[in-house]
Protein backbone atom coordinates (compact mmCIF):
# COMPACT_ATOMS: atom_id res chain seq x y z
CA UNK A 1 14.99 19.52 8.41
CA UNK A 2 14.98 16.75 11.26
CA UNK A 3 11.71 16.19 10.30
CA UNK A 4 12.51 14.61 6.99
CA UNK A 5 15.63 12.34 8.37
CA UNK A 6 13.15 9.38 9.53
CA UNK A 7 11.27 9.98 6.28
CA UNK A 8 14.28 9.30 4.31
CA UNK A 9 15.26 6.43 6.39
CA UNK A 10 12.24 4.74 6.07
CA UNK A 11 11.79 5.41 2.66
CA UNK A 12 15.40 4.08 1.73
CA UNK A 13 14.26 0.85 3.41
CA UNK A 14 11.27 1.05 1.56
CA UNK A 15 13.43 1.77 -1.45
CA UNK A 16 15.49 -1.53 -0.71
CA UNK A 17 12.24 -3.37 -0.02
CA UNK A 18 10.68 -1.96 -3.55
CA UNK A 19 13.46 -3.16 -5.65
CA UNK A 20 13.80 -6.65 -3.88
CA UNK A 21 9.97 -7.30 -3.81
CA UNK A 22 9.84 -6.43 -7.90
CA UNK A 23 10.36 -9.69 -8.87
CA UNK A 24 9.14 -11.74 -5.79
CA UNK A 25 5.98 -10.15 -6.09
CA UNK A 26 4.79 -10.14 -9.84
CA UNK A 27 6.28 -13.65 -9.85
CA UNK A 28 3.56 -16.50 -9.98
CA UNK A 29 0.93 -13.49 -9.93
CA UNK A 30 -1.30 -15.43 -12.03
CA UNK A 31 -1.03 -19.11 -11.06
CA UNK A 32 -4.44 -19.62 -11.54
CA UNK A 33 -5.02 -21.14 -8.17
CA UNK A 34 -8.09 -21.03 -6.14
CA UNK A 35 -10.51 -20.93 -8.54
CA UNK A 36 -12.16 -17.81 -8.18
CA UNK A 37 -12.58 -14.64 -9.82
CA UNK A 38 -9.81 -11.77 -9.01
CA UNK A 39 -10.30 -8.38 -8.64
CA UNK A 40 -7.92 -5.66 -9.79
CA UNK A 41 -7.28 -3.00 -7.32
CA UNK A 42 -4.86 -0.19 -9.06
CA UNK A 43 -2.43 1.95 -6.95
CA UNK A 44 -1.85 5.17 -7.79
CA UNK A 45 -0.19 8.01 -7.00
CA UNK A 46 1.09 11.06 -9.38
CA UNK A 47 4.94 11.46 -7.85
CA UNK A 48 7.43 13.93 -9.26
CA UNK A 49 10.89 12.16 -9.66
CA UNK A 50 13.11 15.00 -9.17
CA UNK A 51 11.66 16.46 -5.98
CA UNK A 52 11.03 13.82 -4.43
CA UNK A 53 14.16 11.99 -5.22
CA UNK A 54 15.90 14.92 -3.69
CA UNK A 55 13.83 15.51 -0.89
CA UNK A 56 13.48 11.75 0.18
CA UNK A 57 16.35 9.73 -1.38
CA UNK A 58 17.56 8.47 -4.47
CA UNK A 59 14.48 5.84 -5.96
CA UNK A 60 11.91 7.12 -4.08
CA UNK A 61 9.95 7.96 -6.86
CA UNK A 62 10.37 5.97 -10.79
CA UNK A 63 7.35 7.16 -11.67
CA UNK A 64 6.69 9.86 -14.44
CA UNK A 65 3.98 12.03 -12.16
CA UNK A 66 3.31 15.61 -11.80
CA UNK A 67 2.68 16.45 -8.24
CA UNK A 68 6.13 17.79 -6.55
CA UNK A 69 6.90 16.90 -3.12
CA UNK A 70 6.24 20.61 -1.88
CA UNK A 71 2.73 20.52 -3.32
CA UNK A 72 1.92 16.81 -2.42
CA UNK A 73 2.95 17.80 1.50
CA UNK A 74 0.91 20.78 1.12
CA UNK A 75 -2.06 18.85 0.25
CA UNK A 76 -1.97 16.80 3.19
CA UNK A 77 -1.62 19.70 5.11
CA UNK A 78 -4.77 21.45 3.60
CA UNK A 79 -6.82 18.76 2.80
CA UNK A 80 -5.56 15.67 4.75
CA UNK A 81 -4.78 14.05 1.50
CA UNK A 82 -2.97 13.92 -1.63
CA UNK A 83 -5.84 13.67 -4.25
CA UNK A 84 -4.30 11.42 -6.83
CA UNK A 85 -2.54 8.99 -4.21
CA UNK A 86 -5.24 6.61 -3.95
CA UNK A 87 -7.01 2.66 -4.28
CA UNK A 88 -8.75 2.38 -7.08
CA UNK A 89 -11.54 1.21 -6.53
CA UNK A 90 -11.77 2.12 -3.38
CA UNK A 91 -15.22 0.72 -2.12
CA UNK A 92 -16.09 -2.89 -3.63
CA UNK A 93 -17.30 -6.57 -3.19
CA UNK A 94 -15.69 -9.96 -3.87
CA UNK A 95 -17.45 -13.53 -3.17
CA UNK A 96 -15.62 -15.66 -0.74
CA UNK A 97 -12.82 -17.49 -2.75
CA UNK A 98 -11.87 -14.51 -4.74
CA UNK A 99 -9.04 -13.30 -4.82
CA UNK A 100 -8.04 -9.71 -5.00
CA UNK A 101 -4.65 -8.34 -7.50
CA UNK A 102 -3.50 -5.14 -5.96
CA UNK A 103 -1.30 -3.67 -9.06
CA UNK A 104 0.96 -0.91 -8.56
CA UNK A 105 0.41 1.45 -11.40
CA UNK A 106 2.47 4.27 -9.46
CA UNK A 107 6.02 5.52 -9.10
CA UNK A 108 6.04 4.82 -5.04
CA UNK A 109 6.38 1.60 -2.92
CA UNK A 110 3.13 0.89 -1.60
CA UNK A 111 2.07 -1.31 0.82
CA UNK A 112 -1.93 -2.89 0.31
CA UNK A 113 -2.19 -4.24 4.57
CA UNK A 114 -5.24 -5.32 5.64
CA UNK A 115 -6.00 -3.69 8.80
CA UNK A 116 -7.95 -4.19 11.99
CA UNK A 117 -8.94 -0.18 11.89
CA UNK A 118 -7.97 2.59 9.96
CA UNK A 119 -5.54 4.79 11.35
CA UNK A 120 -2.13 6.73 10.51
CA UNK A 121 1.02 4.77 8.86
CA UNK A 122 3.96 3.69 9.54
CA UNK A 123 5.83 6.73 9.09
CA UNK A 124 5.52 9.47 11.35
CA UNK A 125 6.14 12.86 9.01
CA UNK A 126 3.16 11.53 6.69
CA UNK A 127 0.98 11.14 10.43
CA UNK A 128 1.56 14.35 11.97
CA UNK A 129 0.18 16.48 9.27
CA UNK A 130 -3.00 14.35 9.35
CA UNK A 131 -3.21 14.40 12.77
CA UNK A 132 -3.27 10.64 13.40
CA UNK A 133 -1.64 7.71 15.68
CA UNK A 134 -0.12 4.69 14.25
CA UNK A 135 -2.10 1.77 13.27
CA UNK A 136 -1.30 -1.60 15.27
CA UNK A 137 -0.32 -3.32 11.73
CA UNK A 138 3.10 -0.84 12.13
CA UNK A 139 4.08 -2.58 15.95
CA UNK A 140 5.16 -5.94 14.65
CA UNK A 141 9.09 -5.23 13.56
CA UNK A 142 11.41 -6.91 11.48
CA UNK A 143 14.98 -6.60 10.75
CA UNK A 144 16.22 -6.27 6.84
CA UNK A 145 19.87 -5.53 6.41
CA UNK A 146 20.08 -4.34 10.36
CA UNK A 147 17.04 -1.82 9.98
CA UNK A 148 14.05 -2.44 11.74
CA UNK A 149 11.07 -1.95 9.13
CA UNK A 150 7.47 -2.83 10.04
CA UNK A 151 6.58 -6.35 8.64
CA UNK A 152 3.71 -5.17 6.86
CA UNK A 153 5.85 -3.36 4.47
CA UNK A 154 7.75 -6.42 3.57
CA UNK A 155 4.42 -9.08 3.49
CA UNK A 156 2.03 -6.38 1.74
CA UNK A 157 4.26 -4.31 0.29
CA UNK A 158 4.19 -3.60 -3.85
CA UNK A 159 6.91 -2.19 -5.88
CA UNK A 160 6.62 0.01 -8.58
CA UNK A 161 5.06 -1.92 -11.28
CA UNK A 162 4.60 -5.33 -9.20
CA UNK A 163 1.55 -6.61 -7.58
CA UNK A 164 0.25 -8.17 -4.81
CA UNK A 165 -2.28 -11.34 -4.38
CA UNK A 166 -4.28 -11.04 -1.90
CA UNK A 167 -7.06 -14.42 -0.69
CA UNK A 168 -10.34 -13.05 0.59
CA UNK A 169 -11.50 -15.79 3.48
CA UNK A 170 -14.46 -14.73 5.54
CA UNK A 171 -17.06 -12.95 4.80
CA UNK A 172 -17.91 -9.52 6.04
CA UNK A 173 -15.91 -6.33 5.94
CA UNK A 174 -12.32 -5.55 5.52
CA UNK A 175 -10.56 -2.66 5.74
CA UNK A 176 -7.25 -2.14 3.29
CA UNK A 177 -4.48 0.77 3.83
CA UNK A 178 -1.35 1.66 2.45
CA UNK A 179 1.08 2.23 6.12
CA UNK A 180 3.30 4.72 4.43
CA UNK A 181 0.49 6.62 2.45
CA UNK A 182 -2.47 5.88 5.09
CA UNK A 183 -5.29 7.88 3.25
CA UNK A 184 -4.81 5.57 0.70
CA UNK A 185 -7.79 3.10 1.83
CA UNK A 186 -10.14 0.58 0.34
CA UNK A 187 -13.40 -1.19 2.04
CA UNK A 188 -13.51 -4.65 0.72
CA UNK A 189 -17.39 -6.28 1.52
CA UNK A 190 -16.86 -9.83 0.96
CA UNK A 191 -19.80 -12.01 0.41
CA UNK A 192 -21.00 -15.40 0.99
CA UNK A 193 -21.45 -17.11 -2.23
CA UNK A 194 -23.82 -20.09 -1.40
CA UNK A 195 -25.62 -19.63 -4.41
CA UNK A 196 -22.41 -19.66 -6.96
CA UNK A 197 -20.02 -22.77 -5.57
CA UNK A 198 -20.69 -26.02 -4.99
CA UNK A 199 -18.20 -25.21 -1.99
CA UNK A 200 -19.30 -26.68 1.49
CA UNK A 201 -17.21 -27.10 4.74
């Protein structure tokens, strides 16, 4: 079971990173700033403690889900996707200003990066089923407690139950991924909103 080793590695740092980013994250999520409207973005996923605890490590999954870990990997191996892992919504508009409140309504860490182009994760045993490459988000490294872990997991990562506030600046598209989970994907359209502000520069 080599395969799984790197998993569990990563996911123990991600473990580490969940429980340390709890607080950090749903701290101050509401401070009101900016002005604009926010729009809720729920993460979900439907993780069964027990096998994936065992599988994985210890904490992987809180959660109270129903998909084991056998039956999630097989999904990804049929259909390049674990059906209730997802961004919901996963397809939607804000106005420039707005802000966007990723919530993590799973049992998983997330992470809610914005990417240049969708691609495969950070973690290579969730890529090779789905036949995909790293994105270029997963390149930039830092070190926590003497592992290296991809910064993206520790500047857009989202405990269980925390969230994760996100400014929209320029209008046009952006593209949204979780790196561990990397069918998990949203397609954020953000607008100009001449018409709305009073907000030249």
């Amino acid at each position: 079971m080599r395969k799984l080793r790197i998993m569990v590695s990563i996911s123990a740092v991600a473990v580490v990173l969940a429980t340390a980013l709890v607080a950090p994250s749903g701290a101050g999520a509401d401070d009101g700033k900016g002005g604009g409207d926010s729009k809720r973005v729920r993460i979900l996923d439907d993780c069964d403690p027990a096998t994936f605890n065992a599988v994985i490590g210890p904490g992987t999954c809180t959660g109270d889900g129903e998909t084991t870990f056998a039956d999630f990997f097989a999904q990804l191996v049929e259909d390049g996707a674990a059906e209730d892992w997802e961004f919901k919504p996963g397809d939607f508009h804000v106005n420039v200003g707005d802000d966007i409140k990723a919530v993590n309504k799973g049992g998983e860490f997330h992470t809610f990066t914005r990417v240049a182009e969708f691609g495969g994760g950070c973690v290579p045993e969730l890529n090779e089923p789905l036949g995909l490459t790293p994105v270029a988000e997963c390149n930039d490294l830092v070190d926590i407690n003497g592992q290296m872990v991809p910064k993206a997991f520790v500047e857009t990562g989202v405990g269980v139950g925390g969230n994760l506030h996100v400014h929209v600046l320029d209008p046009g598209t952006h593209k949204y991924e979780c790196l561990i989970h990397p069918w998990m994907r949203a397609v954020v359209e953000v607008r100009s909103n001449g018409d709305d502000h009073e907000h030249h520069h």
